[in-house]
N, C-alpha and C. Protein backbone atom coordinates (compact mmCIF):
# COMPACT_ATOMS: atom_id res chain seq x y z
N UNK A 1 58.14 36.15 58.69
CA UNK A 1 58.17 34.92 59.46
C UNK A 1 56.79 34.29 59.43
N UNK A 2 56.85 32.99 59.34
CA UNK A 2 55.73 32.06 59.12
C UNK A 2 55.48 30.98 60.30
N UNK A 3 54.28 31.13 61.00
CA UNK A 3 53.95 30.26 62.21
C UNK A 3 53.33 29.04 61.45
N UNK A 4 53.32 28.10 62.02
CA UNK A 4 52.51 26.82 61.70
C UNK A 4 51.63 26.43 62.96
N UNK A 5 50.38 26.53 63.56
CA UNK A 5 50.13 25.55 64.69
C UNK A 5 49.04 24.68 63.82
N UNK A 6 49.23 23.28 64.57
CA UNK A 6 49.21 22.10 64.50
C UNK A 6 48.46 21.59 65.22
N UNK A 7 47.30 21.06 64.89
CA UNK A 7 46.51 19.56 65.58
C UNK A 7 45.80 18.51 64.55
N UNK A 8 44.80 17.95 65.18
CA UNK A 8 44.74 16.81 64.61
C UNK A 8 44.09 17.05 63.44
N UNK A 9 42.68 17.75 63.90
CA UNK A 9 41.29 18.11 63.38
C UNK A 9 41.53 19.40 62.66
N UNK A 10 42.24 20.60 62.99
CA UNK A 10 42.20 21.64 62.50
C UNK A 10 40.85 22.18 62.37
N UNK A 11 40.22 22.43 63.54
CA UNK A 11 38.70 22.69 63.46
C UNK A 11 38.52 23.18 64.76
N UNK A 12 39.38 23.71 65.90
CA UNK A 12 38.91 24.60 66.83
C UNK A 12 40.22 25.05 67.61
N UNK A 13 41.44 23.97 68.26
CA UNK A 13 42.49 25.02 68.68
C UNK A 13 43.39 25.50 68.17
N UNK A 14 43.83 25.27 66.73
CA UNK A 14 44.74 25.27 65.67
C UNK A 14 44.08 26.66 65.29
N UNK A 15 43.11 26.28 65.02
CA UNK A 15 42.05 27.62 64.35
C UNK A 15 42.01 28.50 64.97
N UNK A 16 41.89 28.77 66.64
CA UNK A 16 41.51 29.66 67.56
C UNK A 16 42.88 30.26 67.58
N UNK A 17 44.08 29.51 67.60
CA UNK A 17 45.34 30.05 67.66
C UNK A 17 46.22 29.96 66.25
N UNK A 18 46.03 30.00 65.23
CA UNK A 18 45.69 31.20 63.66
C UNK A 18 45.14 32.44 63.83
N UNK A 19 43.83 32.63 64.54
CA UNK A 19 43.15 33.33 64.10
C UNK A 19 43.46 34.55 65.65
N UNK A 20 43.98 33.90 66.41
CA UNK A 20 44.42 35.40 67.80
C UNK A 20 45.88 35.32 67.00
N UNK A 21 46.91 35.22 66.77
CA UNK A 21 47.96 35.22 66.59
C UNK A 21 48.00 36.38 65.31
N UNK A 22 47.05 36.11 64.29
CA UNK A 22 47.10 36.68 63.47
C UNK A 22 46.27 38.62 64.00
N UNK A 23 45.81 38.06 64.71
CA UNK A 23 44.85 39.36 65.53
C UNK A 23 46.08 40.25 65.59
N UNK A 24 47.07 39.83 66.69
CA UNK A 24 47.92 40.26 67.28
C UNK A 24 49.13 40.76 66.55
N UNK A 25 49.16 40.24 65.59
CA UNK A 25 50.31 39.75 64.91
C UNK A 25 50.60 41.46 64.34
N UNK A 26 52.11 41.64 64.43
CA UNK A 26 52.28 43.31 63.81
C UNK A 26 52.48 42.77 62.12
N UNK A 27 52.58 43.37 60.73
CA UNK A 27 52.60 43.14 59.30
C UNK A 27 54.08 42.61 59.37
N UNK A 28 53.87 41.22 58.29
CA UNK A 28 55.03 40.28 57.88
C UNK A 28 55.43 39.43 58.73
N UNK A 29 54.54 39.06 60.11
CA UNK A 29 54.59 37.75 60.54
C UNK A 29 52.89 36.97 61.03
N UNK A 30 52.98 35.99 60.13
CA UNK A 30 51.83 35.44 59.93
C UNK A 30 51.74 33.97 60.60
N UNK A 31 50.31 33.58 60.61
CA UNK A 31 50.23 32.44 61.38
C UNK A 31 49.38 31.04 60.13
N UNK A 32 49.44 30.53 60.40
CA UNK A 32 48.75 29.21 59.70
C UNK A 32 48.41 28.13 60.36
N UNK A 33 46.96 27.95 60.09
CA UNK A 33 47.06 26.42 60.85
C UNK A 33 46.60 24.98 59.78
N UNK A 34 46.99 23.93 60.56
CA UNK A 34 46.77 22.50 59.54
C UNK A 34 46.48 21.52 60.62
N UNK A 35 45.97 20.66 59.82
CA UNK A 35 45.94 19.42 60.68
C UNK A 35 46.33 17.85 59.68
N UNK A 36 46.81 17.12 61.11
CA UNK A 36 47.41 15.84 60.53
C UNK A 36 46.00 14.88 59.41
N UNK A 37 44.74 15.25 60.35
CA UNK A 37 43.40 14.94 59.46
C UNK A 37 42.70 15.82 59.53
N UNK A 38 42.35 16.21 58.89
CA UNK A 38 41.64 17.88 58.97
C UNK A 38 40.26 17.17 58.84
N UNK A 39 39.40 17.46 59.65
CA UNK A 39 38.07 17.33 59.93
C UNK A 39 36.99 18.07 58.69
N UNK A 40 37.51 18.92 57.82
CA UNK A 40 37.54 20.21 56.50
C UNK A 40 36.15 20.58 56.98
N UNK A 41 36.23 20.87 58.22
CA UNK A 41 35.25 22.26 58.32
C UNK A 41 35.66 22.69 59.66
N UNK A 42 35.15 24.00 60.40
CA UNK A 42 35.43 24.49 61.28
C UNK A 42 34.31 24.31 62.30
N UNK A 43 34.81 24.49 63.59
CA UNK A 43 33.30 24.19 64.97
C UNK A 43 33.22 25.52 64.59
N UNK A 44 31.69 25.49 64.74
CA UNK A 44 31.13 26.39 64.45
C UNK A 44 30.89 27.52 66.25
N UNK A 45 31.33 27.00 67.20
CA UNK A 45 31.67 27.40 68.75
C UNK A 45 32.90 28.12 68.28
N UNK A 46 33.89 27.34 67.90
CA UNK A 46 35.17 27.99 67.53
C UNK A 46 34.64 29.33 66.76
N UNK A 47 34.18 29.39 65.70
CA UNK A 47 33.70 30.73 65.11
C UNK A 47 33.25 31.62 65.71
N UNK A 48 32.32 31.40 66.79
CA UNK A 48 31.71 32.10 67.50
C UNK A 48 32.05 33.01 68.39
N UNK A 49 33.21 31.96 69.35
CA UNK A 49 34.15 32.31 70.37
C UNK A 49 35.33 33.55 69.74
N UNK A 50 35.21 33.30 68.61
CA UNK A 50 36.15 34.11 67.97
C UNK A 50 35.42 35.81 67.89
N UNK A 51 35.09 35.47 67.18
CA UNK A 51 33.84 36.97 66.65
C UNK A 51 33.28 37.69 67.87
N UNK A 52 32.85 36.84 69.27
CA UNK A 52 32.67 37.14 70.08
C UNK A 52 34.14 38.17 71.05
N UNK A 53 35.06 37.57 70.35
CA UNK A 53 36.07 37.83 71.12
C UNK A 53 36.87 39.89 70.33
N UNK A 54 35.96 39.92 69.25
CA UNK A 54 36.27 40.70 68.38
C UNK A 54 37.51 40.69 67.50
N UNK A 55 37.25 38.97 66.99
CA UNK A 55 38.60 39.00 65.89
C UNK A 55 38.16 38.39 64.69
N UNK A 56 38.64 38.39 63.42
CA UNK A 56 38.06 38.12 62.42
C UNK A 56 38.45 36.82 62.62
N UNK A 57 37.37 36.07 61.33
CA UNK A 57 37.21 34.74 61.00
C UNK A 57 37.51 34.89 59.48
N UNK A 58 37.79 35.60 59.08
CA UNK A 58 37.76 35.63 57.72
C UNK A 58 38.78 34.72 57.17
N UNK A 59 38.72 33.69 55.66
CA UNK A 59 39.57 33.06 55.46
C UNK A 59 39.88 31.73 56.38
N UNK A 60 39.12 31.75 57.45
CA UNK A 60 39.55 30.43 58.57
C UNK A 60 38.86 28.83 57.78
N UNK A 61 39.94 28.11 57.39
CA UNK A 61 39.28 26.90 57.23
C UNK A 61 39.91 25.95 57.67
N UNK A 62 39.56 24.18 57.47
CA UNK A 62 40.17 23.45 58.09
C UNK A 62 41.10 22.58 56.87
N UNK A 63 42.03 22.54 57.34
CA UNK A 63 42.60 22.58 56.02
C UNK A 63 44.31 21.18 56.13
N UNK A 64 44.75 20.47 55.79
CA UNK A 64 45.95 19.71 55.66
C UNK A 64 47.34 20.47 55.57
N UNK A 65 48.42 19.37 55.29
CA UNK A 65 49.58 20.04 54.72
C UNK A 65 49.43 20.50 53.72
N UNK A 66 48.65 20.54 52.77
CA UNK A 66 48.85 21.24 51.98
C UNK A 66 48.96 22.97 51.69
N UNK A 67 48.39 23.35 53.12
CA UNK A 67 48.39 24.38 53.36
C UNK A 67 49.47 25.58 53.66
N UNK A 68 50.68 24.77 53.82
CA UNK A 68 51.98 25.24 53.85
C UNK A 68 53.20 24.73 52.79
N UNK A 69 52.56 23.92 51.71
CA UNK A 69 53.73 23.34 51.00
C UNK A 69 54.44 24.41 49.90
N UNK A 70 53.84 25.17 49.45
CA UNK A 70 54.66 26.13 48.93
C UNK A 70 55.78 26.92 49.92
N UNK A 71 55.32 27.52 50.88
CA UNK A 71 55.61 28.43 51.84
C UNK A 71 56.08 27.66 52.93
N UNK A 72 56.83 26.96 53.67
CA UNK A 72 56.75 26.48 54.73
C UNK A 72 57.41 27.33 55.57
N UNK A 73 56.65 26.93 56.96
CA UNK A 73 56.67 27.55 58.09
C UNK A 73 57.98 27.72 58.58
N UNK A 74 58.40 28.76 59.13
CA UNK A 74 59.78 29.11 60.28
C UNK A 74 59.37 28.23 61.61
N UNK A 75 58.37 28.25 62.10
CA UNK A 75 58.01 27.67 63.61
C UNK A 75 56.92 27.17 63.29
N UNK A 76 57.20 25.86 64.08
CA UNK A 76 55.71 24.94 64.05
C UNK A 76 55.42 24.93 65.28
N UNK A 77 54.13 24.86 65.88
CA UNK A 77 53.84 24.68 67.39
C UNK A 77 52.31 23.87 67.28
N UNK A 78 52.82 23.33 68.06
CA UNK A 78 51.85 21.59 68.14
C UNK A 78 50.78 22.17 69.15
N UNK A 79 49.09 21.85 68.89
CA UNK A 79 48.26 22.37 70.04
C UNK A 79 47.39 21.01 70.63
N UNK A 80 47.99 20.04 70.62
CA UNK A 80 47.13 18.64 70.95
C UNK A 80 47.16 18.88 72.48
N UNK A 81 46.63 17.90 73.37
CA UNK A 81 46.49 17.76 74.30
C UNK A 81 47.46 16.31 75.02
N UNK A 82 48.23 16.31 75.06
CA UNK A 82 49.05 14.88 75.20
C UNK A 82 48.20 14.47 76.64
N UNK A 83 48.02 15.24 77.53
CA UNK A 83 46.99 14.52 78.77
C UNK A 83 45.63 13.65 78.29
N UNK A 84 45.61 14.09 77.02
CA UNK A 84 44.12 13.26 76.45
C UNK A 84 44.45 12.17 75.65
N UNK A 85 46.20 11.77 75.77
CA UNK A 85 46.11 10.41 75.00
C UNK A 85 46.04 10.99 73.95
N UNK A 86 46.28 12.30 73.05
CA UNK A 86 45.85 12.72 71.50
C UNK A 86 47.57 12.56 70.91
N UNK A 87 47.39 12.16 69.58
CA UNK A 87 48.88 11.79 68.91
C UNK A 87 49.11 13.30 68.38
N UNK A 88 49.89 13.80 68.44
CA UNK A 88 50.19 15.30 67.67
C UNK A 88 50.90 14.97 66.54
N UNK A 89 50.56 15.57 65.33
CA UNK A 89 50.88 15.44 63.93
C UNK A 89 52.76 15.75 64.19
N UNK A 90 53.46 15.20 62.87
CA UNK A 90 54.49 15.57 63.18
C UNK A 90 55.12 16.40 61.93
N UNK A 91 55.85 17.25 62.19
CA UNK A 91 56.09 18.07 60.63
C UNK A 91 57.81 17.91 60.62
N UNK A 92 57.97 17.47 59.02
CA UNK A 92 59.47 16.53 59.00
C UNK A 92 59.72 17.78 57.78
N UNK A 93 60.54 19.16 58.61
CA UNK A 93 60.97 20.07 57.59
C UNK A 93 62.05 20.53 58.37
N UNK A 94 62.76 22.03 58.12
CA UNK A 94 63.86 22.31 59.39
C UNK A 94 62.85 23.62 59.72
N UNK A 95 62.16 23.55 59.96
CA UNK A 95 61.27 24.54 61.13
C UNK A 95 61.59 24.55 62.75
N UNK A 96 61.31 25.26 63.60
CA UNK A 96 61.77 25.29 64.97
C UNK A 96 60.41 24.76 65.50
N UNK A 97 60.73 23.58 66.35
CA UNK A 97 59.00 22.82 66.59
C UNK A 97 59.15 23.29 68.11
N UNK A 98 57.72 23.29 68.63
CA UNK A 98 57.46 23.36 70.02
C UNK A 98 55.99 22.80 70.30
N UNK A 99 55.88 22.38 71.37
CA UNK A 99 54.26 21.90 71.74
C UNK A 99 53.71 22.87 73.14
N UNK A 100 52.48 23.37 72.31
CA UNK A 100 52.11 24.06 73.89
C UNK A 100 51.07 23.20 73.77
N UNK A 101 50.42 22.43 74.64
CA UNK A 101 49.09 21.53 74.87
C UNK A 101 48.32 22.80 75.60
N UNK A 102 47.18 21.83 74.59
CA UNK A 102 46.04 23.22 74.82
C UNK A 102 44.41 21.88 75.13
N UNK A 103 44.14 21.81 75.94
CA UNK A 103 42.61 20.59 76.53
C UNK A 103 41.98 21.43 75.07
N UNK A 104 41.23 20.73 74.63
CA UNK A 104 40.23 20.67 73.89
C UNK A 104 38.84 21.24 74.16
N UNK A 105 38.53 22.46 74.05
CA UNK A 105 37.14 22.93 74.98
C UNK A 105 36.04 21.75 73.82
N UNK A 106 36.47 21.90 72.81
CA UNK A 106 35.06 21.31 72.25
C UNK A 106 34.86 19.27 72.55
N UNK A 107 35.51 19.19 73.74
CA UNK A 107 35.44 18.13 74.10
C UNK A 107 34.53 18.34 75.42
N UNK A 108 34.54 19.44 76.11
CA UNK A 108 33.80 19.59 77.28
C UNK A 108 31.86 19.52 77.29
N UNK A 109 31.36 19.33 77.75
CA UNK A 109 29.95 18.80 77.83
C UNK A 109 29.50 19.59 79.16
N UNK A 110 28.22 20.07 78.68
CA UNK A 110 27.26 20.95 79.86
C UNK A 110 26.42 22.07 79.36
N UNK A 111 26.27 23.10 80.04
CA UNK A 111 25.23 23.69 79.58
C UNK A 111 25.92 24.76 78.70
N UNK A 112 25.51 25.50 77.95
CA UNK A 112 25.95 26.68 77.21
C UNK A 112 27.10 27.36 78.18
N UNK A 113 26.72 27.72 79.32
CA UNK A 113 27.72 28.56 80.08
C UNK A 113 29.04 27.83 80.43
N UNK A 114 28.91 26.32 80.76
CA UNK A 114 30.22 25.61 80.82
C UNK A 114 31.02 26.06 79.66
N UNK A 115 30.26 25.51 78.37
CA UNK A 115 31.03 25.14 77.17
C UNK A 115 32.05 26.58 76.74
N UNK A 116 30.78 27.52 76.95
CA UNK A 116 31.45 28.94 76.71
C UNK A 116 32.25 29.28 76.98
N UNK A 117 32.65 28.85 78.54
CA UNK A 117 33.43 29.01 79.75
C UNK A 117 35.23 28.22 79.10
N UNK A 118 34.83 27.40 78.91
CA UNK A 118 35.96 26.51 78.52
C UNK A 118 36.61 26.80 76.45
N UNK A 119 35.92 27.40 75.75
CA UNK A 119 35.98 27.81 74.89
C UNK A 119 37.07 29.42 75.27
N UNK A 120 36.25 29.78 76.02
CA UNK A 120 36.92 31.37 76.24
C UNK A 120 38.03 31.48 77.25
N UNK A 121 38.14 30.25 77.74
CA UNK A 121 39.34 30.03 78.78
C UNK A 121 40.86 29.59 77.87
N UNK A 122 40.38 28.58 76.63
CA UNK A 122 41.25 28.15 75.79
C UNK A 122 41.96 29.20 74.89
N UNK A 123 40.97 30.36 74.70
CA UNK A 123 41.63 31.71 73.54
C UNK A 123 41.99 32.49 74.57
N UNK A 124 41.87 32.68 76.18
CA UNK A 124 42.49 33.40 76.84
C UNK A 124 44.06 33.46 76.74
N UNK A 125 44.07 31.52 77.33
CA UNK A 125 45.79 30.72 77.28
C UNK A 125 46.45 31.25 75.94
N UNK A 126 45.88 31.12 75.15
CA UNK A 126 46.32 30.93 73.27
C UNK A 126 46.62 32.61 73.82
N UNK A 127 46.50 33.72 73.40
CA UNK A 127 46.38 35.12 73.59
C UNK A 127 47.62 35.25 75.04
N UNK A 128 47.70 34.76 75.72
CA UNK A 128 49.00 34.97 76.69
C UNK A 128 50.47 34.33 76.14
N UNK A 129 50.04 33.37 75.23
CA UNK A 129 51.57 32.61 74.96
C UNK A 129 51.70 33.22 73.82
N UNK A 130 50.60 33.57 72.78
CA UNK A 130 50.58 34.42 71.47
C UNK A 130 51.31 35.40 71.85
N UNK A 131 51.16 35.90 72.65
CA UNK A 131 51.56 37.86 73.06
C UNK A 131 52.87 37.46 73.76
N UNK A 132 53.09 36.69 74.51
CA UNK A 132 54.51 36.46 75.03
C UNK A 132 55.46 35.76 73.49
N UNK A 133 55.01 35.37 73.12
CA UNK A 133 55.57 35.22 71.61
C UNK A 133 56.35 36.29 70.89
N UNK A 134 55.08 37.05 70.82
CA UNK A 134 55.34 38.45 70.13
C UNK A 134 56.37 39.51 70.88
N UNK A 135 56.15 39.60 72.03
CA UNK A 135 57.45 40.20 72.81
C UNK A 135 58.37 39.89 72.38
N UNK A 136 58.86 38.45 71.77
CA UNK A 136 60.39 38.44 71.85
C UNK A 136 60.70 38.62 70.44
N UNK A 137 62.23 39.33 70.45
CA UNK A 137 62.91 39.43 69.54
C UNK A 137 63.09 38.78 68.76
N UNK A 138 61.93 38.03 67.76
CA UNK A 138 61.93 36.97 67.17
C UNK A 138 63.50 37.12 65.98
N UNK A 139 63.53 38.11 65.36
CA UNK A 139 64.98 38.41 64.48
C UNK A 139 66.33 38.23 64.77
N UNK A 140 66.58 38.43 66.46
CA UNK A 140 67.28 38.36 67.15
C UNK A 140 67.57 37.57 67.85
N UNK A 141 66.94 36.48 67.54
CA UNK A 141 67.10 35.44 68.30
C UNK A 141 67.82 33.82 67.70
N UNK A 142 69.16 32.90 68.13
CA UNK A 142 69.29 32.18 67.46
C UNK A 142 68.49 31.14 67.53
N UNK A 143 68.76 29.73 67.26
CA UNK A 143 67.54 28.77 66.77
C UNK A 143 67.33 28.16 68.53
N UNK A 144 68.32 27.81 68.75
CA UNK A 144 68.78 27.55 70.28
C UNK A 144 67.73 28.29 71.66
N UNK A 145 68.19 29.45 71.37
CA UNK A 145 67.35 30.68 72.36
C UNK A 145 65.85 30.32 71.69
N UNK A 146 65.55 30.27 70.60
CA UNK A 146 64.18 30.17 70.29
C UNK A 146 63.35 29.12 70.79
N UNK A 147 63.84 28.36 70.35
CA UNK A 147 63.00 27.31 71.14
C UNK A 147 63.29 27.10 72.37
N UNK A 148 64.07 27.33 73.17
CA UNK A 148 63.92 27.50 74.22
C UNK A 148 62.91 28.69 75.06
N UNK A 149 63.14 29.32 74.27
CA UNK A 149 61.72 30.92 74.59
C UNK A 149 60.55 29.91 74.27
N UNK A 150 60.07 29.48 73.47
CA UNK A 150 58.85 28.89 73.00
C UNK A 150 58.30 27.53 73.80
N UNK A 151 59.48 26.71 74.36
CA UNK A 151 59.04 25.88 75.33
C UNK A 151 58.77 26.62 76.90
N UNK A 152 59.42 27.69 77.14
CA UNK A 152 59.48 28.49 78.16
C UNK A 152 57.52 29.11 77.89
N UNK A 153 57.46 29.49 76.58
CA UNK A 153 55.94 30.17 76.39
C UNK A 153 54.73 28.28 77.05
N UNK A 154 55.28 27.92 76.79
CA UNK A 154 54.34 27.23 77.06
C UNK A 154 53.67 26.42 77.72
N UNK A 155 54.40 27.17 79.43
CA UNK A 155 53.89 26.86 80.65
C UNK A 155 53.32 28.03 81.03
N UNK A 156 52.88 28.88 80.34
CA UNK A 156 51.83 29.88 80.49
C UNK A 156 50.39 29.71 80.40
């Protein structure tokens, strides 16, 4: 099984939630992320927050559709912020879509300890809906129940 998450930039919550998902992730279900404009590099906070968090970065880039056109995704999940007025990319395949809005830490402003604060608050959220993800019987589940589990994940 193949995840897709989705934002604009593909350069910090798309990335942060690739890169815990894949942490978590047990062998033969994988995560990917893209963006509608890929910014083609990564925040370098995002990297940080990661490594700090003890998960690899390896392979993390910022990257388009092109990143799934051979392979496309089983589930797409959208990480924009719709409270910020942000347009979320849209993916026109038969994948199971869901949006968890995730605020943007690398939009927040202050001293190191804010930013940190709001960086490590964002891979907390990502890591509770990731792992409630992973609980469910993803094999066992029809398309119906799924996305309904996945909009259910994402008032967590």
């Amino acid at each position: 099984m193949r995840i897709l998450f989705m934002c604009t930039a593909n350069s910090c919550r798309s990335i942060l939630s690739e890169a815990m998902f894949n942490h978590l992730a047990p062998q033969g279900i994988r995560a990917i992320s893209a963006g509608s404009f890929p910014k083609g590099s990564v925040l370098p906070r995002s990297l940080r927050t990661l490594q700090e968090a003890g998960i690899s970065i390896s392979g993390l880039s910022s990257k388009g559709n092109e990143a799934f056109a051979d392979n496309p995704p089983d589930i797409v999940i959208t990480v924009c912020d719709k409270a910020a007025g942000e347009a979320c990319p849209v993916y026109f395949g038969p994948a199971i879509k869901a949006h968890w809005e995730l605020e943007d830490p690398s939009e927040v402003s202050g001293d190191e300890a804010t930013v940190s604060a709001a960086f490590n608050a964002t891979l907390a959220q990502i890591k509770r809906r990731c792992s409630a993800l992973l609980a469910l019987p993803l094999t066992q589940l029809d398309r119906d129940t799924l996305k309904h589990e996945l909009d259910r994940i994402s008032t967590l």
